[in-house]
PDB file of N, CA and C in Angstrom:
ATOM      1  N   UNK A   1      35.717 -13.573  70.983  1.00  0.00           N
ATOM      2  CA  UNK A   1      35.291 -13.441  69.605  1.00  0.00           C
ATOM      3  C   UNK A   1      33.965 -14.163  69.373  1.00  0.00           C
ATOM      4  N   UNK A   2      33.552 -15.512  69.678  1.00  0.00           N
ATOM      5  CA  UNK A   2      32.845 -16.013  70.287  1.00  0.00           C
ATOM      6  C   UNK A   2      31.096 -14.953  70.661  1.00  0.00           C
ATOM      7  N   UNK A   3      31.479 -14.486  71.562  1.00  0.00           N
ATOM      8  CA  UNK A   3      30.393 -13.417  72.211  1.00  0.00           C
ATOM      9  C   UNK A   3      30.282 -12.666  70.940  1.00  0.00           C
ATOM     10  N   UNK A   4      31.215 -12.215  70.374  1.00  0.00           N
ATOM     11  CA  UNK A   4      30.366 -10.697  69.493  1.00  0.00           C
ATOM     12  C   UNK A   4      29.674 -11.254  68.238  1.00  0.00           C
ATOM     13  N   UNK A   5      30.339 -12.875  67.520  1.00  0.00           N
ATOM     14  CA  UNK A   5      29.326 -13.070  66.739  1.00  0.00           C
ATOM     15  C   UNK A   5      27.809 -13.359  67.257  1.00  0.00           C
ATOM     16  N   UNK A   6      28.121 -14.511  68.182  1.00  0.00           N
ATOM     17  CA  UNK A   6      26.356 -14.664  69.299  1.00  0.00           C
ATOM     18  C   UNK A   6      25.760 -13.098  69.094  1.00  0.00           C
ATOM     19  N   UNK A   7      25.909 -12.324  70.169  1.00  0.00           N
ATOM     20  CA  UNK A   7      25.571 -10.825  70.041  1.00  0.00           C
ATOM     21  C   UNK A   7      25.353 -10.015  68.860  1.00  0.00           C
ATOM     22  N   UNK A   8      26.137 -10.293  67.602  1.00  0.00           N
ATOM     23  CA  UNK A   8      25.952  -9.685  66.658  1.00  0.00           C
ATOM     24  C   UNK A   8      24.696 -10.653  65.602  1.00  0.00           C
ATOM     25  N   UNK A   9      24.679 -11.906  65.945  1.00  0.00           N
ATOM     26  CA  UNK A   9      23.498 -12.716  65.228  1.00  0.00           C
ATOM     27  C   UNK A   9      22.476 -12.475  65.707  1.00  0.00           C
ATOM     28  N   UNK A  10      22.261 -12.180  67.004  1.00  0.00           N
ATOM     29  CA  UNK A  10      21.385 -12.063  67.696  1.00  0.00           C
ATOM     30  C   UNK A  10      20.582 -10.461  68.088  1.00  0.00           C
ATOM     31  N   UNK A  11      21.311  -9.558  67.764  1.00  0.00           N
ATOM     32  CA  UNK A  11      20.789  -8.448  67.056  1.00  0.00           C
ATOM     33  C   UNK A  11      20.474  -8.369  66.284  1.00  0.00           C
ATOM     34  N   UNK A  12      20.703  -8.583  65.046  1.00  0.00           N
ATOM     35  CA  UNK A  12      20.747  -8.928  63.330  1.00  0.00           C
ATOM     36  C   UNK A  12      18.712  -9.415  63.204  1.00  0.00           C
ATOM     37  N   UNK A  13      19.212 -10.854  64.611  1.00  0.00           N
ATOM     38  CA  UNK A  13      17.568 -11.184  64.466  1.00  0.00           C
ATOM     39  C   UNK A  13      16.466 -10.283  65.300  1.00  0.00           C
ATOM     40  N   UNK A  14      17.262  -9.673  66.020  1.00  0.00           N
ATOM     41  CA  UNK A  14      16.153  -8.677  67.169  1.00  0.00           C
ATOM     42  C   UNK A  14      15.823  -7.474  65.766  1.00  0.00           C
ATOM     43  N   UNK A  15      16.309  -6.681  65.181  1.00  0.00           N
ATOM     44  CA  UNK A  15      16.498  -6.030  64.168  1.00  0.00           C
ATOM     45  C   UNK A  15      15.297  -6.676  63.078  1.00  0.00           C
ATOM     46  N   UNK A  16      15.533  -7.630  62.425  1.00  0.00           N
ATOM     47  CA  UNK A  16      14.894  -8.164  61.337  1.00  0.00           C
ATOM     48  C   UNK A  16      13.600  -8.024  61.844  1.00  0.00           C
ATOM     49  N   UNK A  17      13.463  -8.817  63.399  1.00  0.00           N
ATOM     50  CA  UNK A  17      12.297  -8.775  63.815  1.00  0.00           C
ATOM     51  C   UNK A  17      11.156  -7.751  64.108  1.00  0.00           C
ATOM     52  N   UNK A  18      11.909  -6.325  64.199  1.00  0.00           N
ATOM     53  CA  UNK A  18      11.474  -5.306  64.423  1.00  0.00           C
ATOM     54  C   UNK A  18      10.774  -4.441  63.391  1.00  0.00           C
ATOM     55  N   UNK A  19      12.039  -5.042  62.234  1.00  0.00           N
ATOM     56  CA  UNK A  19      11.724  -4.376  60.908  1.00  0.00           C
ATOM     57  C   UNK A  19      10.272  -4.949  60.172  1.00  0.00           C
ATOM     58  N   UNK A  20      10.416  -6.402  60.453  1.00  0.00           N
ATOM     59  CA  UNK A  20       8.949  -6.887  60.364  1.00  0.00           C
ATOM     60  C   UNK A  20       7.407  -6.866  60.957  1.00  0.00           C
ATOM     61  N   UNK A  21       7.861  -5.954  61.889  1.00  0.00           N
ATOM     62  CA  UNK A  21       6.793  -6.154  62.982  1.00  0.00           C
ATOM     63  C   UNK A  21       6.069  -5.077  62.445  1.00  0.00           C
ATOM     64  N   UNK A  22       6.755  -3.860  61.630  1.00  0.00           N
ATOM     65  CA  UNK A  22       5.906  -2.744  60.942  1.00  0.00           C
ATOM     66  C   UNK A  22       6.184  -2.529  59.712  1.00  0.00           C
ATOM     67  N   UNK A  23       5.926  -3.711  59.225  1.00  0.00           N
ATOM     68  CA  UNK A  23       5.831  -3.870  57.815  1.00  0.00           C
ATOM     69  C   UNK A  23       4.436  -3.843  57.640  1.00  0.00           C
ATOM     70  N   UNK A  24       3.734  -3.500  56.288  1.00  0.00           N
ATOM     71  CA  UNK A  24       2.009  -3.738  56.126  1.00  0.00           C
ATOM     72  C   UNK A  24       1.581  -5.265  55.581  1.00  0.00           C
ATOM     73  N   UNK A  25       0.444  -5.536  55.799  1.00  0.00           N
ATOM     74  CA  UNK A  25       0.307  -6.542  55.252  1.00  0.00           C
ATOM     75  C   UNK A  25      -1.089  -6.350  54.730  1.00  0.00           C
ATOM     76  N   UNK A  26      -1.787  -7.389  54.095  1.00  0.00           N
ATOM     77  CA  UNK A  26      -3.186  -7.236  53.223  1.00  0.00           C
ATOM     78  C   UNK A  26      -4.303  -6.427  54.157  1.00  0.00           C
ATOM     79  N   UNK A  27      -4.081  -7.111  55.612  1.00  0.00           N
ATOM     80  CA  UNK A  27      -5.220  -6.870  56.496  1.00  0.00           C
ATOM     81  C   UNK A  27      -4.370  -5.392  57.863  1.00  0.00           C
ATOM     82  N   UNK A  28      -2.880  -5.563  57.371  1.00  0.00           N
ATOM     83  CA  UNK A  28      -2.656  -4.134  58.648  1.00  0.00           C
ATOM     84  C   UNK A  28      -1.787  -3.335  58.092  1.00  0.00           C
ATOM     85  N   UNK A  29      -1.706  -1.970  58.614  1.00  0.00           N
ATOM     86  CA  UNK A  29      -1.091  -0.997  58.157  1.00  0.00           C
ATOM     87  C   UNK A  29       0.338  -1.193  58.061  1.00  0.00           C
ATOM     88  N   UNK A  30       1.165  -0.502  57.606  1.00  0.00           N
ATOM     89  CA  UNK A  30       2.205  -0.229  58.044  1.00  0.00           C
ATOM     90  C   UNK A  30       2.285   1.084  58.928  1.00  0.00           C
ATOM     91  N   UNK A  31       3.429   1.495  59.659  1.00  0.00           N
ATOM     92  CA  UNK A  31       3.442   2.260  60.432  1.00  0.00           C
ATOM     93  C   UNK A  31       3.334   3.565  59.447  1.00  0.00           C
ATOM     94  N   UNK A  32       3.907   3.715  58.729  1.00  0.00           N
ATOM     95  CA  UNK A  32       3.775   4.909  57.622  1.00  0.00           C
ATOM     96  C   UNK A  32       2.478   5.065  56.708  1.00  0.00           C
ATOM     97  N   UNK A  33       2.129   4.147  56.577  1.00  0.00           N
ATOM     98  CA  UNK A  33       0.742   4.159  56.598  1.00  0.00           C
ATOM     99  C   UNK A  33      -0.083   4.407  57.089  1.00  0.00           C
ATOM    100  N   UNK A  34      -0.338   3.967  58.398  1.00  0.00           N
ATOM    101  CA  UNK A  34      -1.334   4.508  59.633  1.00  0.00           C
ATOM    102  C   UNK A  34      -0.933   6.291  59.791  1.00  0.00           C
ATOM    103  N   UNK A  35       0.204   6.450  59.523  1.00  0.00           N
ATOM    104  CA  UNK A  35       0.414   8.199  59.489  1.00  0.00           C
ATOM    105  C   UNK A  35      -0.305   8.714  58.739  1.00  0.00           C
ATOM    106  N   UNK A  36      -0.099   8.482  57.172  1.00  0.00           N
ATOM    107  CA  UNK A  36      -0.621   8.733  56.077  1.00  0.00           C
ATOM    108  C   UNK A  36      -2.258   8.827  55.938  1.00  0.00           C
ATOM    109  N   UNK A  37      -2.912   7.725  56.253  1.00  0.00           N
ATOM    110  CA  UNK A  37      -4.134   7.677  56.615  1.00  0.00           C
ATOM    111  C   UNK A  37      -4.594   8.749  57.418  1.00  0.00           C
ATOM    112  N   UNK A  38      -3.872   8.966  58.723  1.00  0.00           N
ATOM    113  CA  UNK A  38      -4.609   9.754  60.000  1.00  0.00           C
ATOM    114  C   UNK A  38      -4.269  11.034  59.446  1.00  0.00           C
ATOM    115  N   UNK A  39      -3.896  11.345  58.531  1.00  0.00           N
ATOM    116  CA  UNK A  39      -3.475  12.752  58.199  1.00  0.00           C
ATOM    117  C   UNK A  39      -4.772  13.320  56.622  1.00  0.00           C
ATOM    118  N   UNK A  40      -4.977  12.076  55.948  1.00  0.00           N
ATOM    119  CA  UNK A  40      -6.088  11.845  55.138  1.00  0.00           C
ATOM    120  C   UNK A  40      -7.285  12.107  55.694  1.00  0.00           C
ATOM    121  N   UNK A  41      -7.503  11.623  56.744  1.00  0.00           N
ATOM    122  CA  UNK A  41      -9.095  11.218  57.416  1.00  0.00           C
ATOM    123  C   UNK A  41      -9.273  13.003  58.095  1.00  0.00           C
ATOM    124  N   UNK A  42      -7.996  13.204  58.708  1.00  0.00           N
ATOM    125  CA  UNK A  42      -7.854  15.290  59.443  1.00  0.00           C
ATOM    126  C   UNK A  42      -8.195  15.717  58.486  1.00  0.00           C
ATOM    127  N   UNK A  43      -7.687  15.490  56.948  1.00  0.00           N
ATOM    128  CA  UNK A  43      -7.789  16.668  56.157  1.00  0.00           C
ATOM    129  C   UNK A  43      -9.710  16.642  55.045  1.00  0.00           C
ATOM    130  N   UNK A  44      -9.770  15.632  55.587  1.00  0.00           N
ATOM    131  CA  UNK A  44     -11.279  15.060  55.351  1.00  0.00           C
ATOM    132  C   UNK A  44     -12.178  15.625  56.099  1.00  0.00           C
ATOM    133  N   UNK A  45     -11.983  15.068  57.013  1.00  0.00           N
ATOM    134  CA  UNK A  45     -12.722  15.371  57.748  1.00  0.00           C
ATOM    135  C   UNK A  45     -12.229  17.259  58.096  1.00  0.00           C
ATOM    136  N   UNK A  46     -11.745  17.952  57.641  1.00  0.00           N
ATOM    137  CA  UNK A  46     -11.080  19.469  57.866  1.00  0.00           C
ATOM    138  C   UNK A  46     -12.424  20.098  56.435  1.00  0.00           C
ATOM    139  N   UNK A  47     -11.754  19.179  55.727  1.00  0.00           N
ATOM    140  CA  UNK A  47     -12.904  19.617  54.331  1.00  0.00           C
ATOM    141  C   UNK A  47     -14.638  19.548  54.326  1.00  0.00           C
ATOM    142  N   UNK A  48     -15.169  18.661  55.361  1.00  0.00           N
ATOM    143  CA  UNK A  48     -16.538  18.621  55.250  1.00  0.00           C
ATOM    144  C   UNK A  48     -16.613  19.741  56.255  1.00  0.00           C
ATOM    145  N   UNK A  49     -15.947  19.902  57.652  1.00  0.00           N
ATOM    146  CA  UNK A  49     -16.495  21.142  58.111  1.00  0.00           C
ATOM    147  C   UNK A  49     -16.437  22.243  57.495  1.00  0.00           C
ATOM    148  N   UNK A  50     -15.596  22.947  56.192  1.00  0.00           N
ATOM    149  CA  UNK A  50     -15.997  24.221  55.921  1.00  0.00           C
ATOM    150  C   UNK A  50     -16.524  23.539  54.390  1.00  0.00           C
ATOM    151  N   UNK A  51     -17.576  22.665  54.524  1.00  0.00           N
ATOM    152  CA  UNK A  51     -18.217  22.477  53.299  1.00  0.00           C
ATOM    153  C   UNK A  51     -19.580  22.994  54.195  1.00  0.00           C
ATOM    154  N   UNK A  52     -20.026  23.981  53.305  1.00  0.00           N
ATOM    155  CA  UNK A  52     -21.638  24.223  53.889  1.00  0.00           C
ATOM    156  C   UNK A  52     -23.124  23.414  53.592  1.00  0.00           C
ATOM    157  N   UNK A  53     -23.481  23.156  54.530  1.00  0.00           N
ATOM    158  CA  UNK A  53     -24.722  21.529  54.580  1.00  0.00           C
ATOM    159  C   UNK A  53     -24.233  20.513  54.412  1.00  0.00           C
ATOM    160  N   UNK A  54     -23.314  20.439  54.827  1.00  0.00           N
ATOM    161  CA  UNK A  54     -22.603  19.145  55.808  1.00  0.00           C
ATOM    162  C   UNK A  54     -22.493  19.233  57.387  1.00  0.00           C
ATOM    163  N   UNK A  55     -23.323  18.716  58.090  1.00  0.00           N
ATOM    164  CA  UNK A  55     -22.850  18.446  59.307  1.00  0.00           C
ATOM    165  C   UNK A  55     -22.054  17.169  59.765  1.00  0.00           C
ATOM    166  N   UNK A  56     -20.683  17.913  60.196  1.00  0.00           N
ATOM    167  CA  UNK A  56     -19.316  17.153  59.674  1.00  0.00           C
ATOM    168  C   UNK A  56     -19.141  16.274  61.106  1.00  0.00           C
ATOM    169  N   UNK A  57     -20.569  16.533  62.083  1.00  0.00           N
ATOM    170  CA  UNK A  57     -20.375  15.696  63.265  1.00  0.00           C
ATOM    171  C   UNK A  57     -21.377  14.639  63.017  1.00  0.00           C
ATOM    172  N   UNK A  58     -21.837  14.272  62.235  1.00  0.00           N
ATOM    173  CA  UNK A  58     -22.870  13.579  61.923  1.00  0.00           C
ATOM    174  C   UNK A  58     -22.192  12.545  60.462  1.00  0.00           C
ATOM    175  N   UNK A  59     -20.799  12.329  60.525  1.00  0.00           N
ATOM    176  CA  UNK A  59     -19.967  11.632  59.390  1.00  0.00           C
ATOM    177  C   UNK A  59     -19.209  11.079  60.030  1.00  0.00           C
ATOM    178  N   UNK A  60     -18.808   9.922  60.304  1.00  0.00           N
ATOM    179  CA  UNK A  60     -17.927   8.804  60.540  1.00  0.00           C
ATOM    180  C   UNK A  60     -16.345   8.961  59.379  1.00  0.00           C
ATOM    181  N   UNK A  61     -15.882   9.165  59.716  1.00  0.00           N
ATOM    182  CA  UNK A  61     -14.026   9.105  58.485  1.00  0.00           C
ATOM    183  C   UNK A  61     -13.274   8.343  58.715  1.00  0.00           C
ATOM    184  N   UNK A  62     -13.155   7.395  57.766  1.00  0.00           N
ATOM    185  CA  UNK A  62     -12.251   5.962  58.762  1.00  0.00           C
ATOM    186  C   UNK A  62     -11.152   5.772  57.040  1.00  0.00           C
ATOM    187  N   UNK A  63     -10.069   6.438  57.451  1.00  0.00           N
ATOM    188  CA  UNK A  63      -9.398   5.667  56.078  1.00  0.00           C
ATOM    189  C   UNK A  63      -8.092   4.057  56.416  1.00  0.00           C
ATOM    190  N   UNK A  64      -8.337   3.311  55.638  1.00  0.00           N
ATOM    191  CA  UNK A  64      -7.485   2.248  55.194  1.00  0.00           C
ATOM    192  C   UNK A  64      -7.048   2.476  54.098  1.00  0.00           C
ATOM    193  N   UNK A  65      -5.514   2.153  53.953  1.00  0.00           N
ATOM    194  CA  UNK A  65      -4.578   2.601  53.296  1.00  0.00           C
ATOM    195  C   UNK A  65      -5.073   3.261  52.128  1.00  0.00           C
ATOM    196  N   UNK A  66      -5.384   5.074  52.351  1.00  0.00           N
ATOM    197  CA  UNK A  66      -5.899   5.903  51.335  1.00  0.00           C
ATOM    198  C   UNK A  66      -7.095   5.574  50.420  1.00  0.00           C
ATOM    199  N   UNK A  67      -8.056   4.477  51.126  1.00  0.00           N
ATOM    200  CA  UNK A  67      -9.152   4.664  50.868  1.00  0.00           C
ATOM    201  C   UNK A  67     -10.059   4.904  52.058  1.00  0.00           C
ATOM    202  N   UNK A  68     -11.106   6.012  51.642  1.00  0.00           N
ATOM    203  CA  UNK A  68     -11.781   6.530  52.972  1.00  0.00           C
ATOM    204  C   UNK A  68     -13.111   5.778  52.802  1.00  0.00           C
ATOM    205  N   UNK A  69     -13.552   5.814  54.165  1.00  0.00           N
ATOM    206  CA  UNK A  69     -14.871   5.242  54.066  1.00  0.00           C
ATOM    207  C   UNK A  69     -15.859   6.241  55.267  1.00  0.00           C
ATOM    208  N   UNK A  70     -16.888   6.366  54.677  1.00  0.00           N
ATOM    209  CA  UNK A  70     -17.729   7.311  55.453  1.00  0.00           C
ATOM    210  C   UNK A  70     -19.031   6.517  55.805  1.00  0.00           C
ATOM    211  N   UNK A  71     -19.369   6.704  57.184  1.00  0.00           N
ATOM    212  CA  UNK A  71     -20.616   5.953  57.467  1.00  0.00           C
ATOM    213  C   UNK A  71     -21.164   7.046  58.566  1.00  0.00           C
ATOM    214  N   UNK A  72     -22.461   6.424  58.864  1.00  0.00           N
ATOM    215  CA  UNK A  72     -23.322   6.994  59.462  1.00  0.00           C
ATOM    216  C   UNK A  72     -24.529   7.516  58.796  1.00  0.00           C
ATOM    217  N   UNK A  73     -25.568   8.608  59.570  1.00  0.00           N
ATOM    218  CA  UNK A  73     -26.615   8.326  58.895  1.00  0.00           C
ATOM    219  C   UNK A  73     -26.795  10.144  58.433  1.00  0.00           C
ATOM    220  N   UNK A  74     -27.216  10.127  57.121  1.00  0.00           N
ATOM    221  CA  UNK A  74     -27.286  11.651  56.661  1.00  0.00           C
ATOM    222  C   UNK A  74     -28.927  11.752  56.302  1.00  0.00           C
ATOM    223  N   UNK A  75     -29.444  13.429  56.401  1.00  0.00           N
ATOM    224  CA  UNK A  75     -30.783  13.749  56.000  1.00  0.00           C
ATOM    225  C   UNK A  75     -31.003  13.198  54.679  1.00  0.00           C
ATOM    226  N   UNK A  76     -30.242  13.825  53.755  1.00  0.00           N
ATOM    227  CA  UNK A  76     -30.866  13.354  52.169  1.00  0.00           C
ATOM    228  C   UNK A  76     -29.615  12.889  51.814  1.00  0.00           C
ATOM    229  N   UNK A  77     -29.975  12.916  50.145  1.00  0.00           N
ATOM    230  CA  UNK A  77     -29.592  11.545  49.220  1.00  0.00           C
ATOM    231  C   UNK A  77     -28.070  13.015  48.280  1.00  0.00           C
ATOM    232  N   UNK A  78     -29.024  14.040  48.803  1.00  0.00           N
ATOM    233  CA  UNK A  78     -27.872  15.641  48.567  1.00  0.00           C
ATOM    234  C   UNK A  78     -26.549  15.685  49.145  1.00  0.00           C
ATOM    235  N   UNK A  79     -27.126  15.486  50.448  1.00  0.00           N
ATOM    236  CA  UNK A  79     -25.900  15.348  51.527  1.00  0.00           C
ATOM    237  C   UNK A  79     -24.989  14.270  51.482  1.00  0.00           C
ATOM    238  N   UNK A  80     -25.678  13.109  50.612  1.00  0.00           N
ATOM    239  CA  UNK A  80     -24.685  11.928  50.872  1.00  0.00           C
ATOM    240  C   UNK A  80     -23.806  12.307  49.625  1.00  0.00           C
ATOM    241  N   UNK A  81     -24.090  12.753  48.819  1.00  0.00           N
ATOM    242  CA  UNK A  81     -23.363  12.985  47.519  1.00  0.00           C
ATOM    243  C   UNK A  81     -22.465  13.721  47.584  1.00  0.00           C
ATOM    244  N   UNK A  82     -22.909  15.328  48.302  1.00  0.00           N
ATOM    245  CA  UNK A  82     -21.740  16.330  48.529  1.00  0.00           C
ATOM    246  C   UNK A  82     -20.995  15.777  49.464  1.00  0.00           C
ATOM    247  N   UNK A  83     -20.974  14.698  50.521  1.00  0.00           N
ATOM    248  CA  UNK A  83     -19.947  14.503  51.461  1.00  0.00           C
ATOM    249  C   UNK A  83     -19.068  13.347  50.573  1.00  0.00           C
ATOM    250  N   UNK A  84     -19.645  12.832  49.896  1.00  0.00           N
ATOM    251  CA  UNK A  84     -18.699  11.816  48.919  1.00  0.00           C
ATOM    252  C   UNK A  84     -17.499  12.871  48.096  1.00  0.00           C
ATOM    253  N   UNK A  85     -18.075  13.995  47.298  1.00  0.00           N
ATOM    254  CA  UNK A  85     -17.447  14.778  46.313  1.00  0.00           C
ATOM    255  C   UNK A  85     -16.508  15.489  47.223  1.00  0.00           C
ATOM    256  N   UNK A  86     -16.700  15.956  48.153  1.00  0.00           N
ATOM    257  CA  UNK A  86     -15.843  16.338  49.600  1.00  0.00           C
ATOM    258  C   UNK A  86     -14.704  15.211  49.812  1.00  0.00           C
ATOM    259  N   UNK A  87     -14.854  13.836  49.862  1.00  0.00           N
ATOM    260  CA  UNK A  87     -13.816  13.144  50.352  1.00  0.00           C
ATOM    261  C   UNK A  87     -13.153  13.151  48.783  1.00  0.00           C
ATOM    262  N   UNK A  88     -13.264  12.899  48.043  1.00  0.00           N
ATOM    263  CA  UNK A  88     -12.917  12.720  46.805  1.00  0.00           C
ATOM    264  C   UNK A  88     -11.717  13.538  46.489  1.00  0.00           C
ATOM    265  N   UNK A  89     -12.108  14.779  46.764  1.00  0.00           N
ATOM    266  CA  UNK A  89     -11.169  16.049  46.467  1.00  0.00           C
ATOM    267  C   UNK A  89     -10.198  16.076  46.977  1.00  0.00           C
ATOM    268  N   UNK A  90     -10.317  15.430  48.244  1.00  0.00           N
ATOM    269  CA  UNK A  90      -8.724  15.849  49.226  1.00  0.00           C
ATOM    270  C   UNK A  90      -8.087  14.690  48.466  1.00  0.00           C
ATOM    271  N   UNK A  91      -6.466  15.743  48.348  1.00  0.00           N
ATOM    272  CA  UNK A  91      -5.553  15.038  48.129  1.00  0.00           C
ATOM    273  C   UNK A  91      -4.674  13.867  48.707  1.00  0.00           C
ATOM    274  N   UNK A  92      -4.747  12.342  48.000  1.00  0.00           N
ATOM    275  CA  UNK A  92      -4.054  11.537  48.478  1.00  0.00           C
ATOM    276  C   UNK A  92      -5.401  10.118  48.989  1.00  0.00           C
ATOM    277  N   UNK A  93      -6.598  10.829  48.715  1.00  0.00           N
ATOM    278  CA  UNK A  93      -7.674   9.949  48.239  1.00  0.00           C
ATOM    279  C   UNK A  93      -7.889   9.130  47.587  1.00  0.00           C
ATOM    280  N   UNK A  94      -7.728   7.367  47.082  1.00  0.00           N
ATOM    281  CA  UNK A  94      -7.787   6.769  46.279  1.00  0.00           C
ATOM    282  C   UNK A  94      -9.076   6.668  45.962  1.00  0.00           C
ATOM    283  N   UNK A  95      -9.942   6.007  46.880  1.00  0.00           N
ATOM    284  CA  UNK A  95     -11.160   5.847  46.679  1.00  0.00           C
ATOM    285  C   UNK A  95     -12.219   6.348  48.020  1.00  0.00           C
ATOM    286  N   UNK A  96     -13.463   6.023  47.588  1.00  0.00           N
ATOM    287  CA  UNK A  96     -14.215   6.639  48.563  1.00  0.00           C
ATOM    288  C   UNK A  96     -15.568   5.572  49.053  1.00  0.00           C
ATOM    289  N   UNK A  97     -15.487   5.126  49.543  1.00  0.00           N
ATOM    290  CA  UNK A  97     -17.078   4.119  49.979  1.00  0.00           C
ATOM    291  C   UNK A  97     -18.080   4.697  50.903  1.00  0.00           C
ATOM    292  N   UNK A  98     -18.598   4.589  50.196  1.00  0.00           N
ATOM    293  CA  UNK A  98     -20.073   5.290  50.475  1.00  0.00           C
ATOM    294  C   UNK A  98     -21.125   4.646  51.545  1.00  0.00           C
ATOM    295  N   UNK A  99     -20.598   4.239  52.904  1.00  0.00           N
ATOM    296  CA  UNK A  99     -21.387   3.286  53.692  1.00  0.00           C
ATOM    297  C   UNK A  99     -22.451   4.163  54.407  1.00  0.00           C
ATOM    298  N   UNK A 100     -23.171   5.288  54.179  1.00  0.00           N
ATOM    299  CA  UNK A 100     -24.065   6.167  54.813  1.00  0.00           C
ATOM    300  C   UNK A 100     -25.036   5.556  54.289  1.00  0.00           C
ATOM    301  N   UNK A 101     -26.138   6.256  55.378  1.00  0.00           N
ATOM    302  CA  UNK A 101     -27.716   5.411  54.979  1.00  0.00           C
ATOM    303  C   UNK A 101     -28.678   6.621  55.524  1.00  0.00           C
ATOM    304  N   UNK A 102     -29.685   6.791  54.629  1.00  0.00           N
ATOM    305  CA  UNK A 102     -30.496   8.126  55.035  1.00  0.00           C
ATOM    306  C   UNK A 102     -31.375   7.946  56.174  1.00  0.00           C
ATOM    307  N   UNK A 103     -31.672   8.680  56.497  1.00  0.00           N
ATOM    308  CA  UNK A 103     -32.526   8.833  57.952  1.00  0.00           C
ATOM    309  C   UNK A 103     -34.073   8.757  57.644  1.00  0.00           C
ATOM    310  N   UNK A 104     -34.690   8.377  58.369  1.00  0.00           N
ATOM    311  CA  UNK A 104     -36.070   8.083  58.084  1.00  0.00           C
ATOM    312  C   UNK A 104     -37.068   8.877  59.541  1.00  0.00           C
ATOM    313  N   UNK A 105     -37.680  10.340  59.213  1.00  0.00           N
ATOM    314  CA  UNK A 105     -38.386  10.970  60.064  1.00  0.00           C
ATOM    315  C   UNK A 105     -39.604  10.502  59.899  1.00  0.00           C
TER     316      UNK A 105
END
């Protein structure tokens, strides 16, 4: 009797521990989160390629918990706007940061 409480406390804590290990916190995802995100950033990044004058290989898509952030470097000040109004739209978007910087020919 002995053994199954040991064994049963000691699962209880292997368990707790597990349950915590993919929990989110300020600075990391949760596991359902990191889904959520990578399915945000596909459908983002799905939306600038059939947006026309966007070149959707020339955009960085990085979301943290349903806010996206886009970087890299775009021709004009046009392009940075329509790829913002692009992330905006897809559903499940909170916010959008605008870390692009124009190119200088």
């Amino acid at each position: 009797m002995k053994q199954v409480k040991k064994f049963s406390a000691f699962f209880g804590v292997v368990l707790m521990a597990g349950i915590l290990g993919c929990a989110a916190t300020s600075k990391k995802e949760g596991t359902a989160e990191y889904i959520d995100d990578s399915a945000i950033t596909t459908k983002v990044k799905s939306a600038m390629l059939g947006s026309s004058g966007l070149k959707s290989t020339d955009i960085n898509v990085e979301t943290f918990k349903a806010v996206v952030q886009l970087s890299r470097f775009v021709g004009s000040q046009a392009q940075m706007s329509q790829a913002v109004k692009v992330a905006e739209a897809v559903g499940g978007v909170k916010s959008v940061k605008n870390d692009r910087r124009l190119k200088y020919r």
